[in-house]
PDB file of N, CA and C in Angstrom:
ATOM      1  N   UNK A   1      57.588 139.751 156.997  1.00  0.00           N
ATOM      2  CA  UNK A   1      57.471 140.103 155.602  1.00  0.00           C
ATOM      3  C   UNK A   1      58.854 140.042 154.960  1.00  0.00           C
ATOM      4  N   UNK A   2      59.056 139.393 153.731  1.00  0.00           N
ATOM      5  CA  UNK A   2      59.955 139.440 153.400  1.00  0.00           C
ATOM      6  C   UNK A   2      60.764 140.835 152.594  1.00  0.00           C
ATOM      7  N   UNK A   3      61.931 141.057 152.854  1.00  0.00           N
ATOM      8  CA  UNK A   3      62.449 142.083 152.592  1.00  0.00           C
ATOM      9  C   UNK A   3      62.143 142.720 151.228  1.00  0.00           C
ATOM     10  N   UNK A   4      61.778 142.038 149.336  1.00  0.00           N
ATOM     11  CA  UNK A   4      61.543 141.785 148.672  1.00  0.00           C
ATOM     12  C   UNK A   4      60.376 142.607 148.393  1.00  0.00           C
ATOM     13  N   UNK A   5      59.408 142.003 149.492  1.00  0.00           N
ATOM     14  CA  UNK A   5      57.706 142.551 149.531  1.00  0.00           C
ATOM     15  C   UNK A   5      57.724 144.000 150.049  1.00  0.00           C
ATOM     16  N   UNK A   6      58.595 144.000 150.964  1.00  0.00           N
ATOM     17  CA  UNK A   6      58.716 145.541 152.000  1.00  0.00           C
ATOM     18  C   UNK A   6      59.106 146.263 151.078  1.00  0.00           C
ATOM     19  N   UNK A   7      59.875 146.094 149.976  1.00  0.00           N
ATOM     20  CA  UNK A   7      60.443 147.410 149.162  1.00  0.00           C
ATOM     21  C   UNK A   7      59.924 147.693 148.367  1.00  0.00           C
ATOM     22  N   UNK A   8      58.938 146.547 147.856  1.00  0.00           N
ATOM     23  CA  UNK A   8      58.139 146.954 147.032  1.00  0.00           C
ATOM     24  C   UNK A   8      56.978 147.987 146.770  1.00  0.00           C
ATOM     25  N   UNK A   9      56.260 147.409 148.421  1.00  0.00           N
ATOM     26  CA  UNK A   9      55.246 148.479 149.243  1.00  0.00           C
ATOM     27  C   UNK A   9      55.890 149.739 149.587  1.00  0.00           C
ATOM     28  N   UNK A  10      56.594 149.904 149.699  1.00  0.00           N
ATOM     29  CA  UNK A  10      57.445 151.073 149.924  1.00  0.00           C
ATOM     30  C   UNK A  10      57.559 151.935 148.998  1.00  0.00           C
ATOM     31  N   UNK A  11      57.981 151.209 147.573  1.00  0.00           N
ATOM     32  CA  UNK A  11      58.100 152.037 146.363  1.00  0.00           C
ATOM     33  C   UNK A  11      56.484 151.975 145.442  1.00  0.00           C
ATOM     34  N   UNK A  12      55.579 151.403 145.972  1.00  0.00           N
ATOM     35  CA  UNK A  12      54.349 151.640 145.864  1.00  0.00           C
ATOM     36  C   UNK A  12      53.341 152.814 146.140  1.00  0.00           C
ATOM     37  N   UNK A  13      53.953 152.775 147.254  1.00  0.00           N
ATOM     38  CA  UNK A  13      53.475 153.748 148.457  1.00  0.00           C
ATOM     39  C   UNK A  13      54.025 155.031 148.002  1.00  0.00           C
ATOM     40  N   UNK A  14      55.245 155.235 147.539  1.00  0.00           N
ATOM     41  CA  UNK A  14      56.096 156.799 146.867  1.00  0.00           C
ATOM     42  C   UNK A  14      55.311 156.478 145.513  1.00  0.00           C
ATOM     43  N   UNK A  15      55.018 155.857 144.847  1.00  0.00           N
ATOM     44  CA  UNK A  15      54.249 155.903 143.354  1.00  0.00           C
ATOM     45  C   UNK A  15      53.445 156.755 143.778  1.00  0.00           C
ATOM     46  N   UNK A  16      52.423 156.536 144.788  1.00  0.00           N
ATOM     47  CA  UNK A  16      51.082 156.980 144.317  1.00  0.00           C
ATOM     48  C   UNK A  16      51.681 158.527 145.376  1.00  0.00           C
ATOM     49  N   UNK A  17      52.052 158.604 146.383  1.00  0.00           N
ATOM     50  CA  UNK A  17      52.511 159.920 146.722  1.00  0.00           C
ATOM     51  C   UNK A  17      52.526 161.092 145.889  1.00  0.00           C
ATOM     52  N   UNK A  18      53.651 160.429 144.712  1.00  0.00           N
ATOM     53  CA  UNK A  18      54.039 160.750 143.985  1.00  0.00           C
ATOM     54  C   UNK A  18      52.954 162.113 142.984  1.00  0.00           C
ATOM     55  N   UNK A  19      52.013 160.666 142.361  1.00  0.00           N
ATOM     56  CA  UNK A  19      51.139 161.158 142.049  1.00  0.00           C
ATOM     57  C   UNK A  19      49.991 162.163 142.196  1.00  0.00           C
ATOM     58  N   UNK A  20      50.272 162.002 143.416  1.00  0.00           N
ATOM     59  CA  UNK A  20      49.022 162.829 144.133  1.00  0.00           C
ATOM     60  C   UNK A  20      49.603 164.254 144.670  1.00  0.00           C
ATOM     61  N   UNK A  21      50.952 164.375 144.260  1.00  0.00           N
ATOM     62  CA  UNK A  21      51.316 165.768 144.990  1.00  0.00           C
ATOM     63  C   UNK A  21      51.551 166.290 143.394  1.00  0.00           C
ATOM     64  N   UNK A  22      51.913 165.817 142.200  1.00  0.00           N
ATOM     65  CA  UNK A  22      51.931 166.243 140.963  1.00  0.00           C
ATOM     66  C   UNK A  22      50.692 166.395 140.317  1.00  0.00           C
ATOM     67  N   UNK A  23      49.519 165.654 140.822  1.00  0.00           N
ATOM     68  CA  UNK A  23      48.185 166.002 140.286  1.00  0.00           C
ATOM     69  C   UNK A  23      47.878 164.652 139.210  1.00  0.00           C
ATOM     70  N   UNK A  24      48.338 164.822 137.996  1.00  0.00           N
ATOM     71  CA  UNK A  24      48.462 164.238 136.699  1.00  0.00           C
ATOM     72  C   UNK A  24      49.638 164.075 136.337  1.00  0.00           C
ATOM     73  N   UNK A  25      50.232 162.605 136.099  1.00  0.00           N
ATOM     74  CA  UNK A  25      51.535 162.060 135.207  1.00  0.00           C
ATOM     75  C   UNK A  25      51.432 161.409 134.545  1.00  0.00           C
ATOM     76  N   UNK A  26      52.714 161.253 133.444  1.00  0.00           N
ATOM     77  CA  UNK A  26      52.571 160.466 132.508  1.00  0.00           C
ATOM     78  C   UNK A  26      53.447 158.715 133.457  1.00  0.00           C
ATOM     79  N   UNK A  27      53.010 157.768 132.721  1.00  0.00           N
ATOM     80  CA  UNK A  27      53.851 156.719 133.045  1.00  0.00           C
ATOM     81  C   UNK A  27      55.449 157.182 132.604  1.00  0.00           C
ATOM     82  N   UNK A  28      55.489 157.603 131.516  1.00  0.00           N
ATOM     83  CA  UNK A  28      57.405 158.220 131.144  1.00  0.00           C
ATOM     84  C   UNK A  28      57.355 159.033 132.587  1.00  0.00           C
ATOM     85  N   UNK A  29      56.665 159.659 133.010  1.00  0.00           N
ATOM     86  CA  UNK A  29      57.317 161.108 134.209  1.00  0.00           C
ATOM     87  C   UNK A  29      57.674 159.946 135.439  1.00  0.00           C
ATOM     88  N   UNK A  30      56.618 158.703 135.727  1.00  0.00           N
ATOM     89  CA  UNK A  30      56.929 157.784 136.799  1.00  0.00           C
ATOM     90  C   UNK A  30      58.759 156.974 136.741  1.00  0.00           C
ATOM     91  N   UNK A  31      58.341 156.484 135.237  1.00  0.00           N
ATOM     92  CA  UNK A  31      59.742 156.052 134.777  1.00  0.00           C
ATOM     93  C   UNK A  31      61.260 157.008 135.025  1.00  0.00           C
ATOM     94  N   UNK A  32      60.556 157.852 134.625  1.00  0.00           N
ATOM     95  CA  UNK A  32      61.950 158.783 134.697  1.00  0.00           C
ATOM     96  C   UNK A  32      62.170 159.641 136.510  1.00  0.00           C
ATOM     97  N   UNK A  33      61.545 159.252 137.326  1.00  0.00           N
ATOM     98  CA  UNK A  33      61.308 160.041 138.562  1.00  0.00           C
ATOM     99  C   UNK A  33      61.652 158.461 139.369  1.00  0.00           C
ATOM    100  N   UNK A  34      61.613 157.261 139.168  1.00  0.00           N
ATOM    101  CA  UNK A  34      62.359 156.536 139.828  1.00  0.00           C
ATOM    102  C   UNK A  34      63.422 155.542 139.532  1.00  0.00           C
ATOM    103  N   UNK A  35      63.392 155.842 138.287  1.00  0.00           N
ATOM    104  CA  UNK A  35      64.601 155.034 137.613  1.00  0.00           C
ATOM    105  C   UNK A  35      64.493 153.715 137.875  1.00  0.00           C
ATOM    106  N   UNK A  36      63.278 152.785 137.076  1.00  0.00           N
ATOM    107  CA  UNK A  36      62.895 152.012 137.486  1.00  0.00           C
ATOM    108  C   UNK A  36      62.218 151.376 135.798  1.00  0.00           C
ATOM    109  N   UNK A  37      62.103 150.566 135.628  1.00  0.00           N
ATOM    110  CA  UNK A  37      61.530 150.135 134.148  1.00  0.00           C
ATOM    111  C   UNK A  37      59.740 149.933 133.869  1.00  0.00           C
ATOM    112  N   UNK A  38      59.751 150.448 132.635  1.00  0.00           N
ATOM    113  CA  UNK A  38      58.258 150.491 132.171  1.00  0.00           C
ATOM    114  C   UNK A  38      57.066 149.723 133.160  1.00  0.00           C
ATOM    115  N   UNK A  39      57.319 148.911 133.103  1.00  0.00           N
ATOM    116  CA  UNK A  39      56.751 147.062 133.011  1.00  0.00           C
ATOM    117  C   UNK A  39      56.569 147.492 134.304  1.00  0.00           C
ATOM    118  N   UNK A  40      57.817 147.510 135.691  1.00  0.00           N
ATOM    119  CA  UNK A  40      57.679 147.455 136.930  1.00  0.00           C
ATOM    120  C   UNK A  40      56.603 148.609 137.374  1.00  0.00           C
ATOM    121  N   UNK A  41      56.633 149.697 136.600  1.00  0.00           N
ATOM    122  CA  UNK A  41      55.731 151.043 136.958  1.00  0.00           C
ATOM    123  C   UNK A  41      54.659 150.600 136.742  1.00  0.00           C
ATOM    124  N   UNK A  42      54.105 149.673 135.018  1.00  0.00           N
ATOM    125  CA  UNK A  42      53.069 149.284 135.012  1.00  0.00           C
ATOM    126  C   UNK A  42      52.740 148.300 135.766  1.00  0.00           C
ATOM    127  N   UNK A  43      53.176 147.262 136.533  1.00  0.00           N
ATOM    128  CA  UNK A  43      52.871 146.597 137.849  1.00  0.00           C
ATOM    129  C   UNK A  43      52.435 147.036 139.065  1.00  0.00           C
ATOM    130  N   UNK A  44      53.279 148.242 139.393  1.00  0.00           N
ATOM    131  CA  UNK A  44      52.709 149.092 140.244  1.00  0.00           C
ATOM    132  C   UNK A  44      51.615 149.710 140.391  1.00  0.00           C
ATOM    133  N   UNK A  45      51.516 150.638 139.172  1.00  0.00           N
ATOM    134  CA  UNK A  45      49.867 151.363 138.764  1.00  0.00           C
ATOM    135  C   UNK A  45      48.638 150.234 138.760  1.00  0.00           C
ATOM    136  N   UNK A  46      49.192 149.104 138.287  1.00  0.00           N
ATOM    137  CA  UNK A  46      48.008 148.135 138.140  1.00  0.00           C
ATOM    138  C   UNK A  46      47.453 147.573 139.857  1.00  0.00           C
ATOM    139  N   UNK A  47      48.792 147.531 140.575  1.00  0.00           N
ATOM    140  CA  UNK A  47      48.322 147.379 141.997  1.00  0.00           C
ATOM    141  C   UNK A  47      47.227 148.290 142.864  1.00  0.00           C
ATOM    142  N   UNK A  48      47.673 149.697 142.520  1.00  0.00           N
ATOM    143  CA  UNK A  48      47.353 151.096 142.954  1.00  0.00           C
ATOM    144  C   UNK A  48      45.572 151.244 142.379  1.00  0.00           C
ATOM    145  N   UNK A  49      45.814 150.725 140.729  1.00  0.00           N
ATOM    146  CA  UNK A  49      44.118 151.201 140.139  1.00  0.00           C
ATOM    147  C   UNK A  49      43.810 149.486 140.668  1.00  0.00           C
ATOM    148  N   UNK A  50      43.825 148.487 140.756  1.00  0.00           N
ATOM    149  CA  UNK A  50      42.929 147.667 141.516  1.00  0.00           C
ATOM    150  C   UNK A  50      42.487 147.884 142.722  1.00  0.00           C
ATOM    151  N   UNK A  51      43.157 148.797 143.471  1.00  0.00           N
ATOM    152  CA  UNK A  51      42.594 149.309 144.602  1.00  0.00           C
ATOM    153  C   UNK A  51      41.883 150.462 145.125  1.00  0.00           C
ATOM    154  N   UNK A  52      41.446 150.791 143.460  1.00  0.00           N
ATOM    155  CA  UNK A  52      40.939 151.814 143.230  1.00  0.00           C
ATOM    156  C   UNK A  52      41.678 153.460 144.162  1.00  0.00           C
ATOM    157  N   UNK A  53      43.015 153.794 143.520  1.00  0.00           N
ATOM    158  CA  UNK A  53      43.267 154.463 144.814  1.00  0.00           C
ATOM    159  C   UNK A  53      43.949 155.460 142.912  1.00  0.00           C
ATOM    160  N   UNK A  54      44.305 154.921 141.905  1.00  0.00           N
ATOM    161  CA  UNK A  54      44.494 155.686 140.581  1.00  0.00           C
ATOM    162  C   UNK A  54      43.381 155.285 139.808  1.00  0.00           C
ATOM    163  N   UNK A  55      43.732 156.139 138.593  1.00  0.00           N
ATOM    164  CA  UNK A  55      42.701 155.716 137.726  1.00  0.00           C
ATOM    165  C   UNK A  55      43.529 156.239 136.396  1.00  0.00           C
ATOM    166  N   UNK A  56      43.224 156.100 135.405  1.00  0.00           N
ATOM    167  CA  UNK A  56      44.187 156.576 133.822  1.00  0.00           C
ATOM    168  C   UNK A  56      42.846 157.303 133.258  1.00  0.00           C
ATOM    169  N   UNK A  57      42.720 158.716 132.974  1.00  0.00           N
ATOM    170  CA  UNK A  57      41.393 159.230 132.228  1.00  0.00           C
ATOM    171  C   UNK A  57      42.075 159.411 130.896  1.00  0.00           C
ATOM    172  N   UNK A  58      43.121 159.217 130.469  1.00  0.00           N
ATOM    173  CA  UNK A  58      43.866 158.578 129.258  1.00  0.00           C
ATOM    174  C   UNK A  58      45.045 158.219 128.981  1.00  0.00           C
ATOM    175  N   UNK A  59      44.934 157.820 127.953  1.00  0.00           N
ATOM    176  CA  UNK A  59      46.131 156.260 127.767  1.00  0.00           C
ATOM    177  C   UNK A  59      47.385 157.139 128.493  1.00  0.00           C
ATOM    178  N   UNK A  60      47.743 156.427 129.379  1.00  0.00           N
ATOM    179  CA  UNK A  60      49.604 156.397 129.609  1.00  0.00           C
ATOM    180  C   UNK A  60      49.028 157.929 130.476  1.00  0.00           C
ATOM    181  N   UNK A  61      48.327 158.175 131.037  1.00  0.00           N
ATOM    182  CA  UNK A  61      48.303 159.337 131.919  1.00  0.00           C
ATOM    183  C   UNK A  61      47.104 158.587 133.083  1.00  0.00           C
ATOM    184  N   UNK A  62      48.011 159.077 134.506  1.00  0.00           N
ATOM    185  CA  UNK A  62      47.859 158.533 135.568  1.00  0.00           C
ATOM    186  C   UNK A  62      47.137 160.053 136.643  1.00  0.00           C
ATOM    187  N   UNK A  63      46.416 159.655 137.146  1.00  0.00           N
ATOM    188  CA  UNK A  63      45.961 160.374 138.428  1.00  0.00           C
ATOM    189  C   UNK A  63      45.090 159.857 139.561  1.00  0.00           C
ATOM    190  N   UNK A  64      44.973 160.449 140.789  1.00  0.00           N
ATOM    191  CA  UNK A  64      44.496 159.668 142.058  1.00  0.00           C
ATOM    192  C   UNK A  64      42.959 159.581 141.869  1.00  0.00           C
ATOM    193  N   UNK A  65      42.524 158.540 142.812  1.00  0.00           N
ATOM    194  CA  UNK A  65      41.204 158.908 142.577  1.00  0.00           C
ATOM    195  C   UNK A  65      40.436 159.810 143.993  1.00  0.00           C
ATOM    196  N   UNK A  66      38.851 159.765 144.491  1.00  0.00           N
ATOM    197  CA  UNK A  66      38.710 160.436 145.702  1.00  0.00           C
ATOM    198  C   UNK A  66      38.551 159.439 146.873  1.00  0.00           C
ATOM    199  N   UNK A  67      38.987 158.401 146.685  1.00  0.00           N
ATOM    200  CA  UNK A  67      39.496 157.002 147.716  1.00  0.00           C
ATOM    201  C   UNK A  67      40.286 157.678 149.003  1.00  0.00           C
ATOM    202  N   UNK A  68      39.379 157.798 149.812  1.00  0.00           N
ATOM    203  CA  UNK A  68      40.640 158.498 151.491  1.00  0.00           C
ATOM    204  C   UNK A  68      41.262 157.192 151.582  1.00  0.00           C
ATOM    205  N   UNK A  69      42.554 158.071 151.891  1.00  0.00           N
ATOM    206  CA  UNK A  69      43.782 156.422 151.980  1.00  0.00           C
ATOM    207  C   UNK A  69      44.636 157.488 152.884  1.00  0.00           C
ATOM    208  N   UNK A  70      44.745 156.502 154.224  1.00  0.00           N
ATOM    209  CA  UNK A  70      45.537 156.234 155.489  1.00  0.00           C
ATOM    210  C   UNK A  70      47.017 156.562 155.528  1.00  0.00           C
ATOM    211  N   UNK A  71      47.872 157.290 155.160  1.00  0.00           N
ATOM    212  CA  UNK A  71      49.195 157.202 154.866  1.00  0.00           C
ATOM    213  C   UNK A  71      49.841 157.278 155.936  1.00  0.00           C
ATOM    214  N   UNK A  72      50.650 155.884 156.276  1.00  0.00           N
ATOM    215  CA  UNK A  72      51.498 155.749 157.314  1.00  0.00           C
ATOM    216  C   UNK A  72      52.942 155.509 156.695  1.00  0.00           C
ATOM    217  N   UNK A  73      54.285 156.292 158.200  1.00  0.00           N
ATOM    218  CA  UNK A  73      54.894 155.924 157.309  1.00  0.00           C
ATOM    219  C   UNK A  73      55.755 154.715 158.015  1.00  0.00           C
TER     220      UNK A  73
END
């Protein structure tokens, strides 16, 4: 795997962590908790809710869904 892909999954993987130990965030709380830009967070979340693992119950607010997910580290 290229190094590129690995960090990505990595900082994927702390997104949704993230999320799930805060309950409910805003995309600004993601932005500002990894110092990382809009766009890339919204790339991320879009990875996370295609895999049905977030979901947005409104605009620009993020939370997990009841998807059991495997966390290795």
């Amino acid at each position: 795997m290229k190094p590129s892909t690995n960090r990505m999954l990595t900082r994927i993987k702390s997104v949704y962590m993230f999320i799930k130990e805060q309950g409910t965030v805003s995309t600004q709380d993601l932005v500002n908790e990894f110092g990382i830009t809009p766009r890339t967070i919204q790339r991320d979340l879009n990875v996370l809710a295609y895999n049905d693992l977030v979901k947005s119950p409104s605009r620009g607010r993020w939370t997990t869904t009841s998807k059991k997910v495997k966390v290795t580290s």
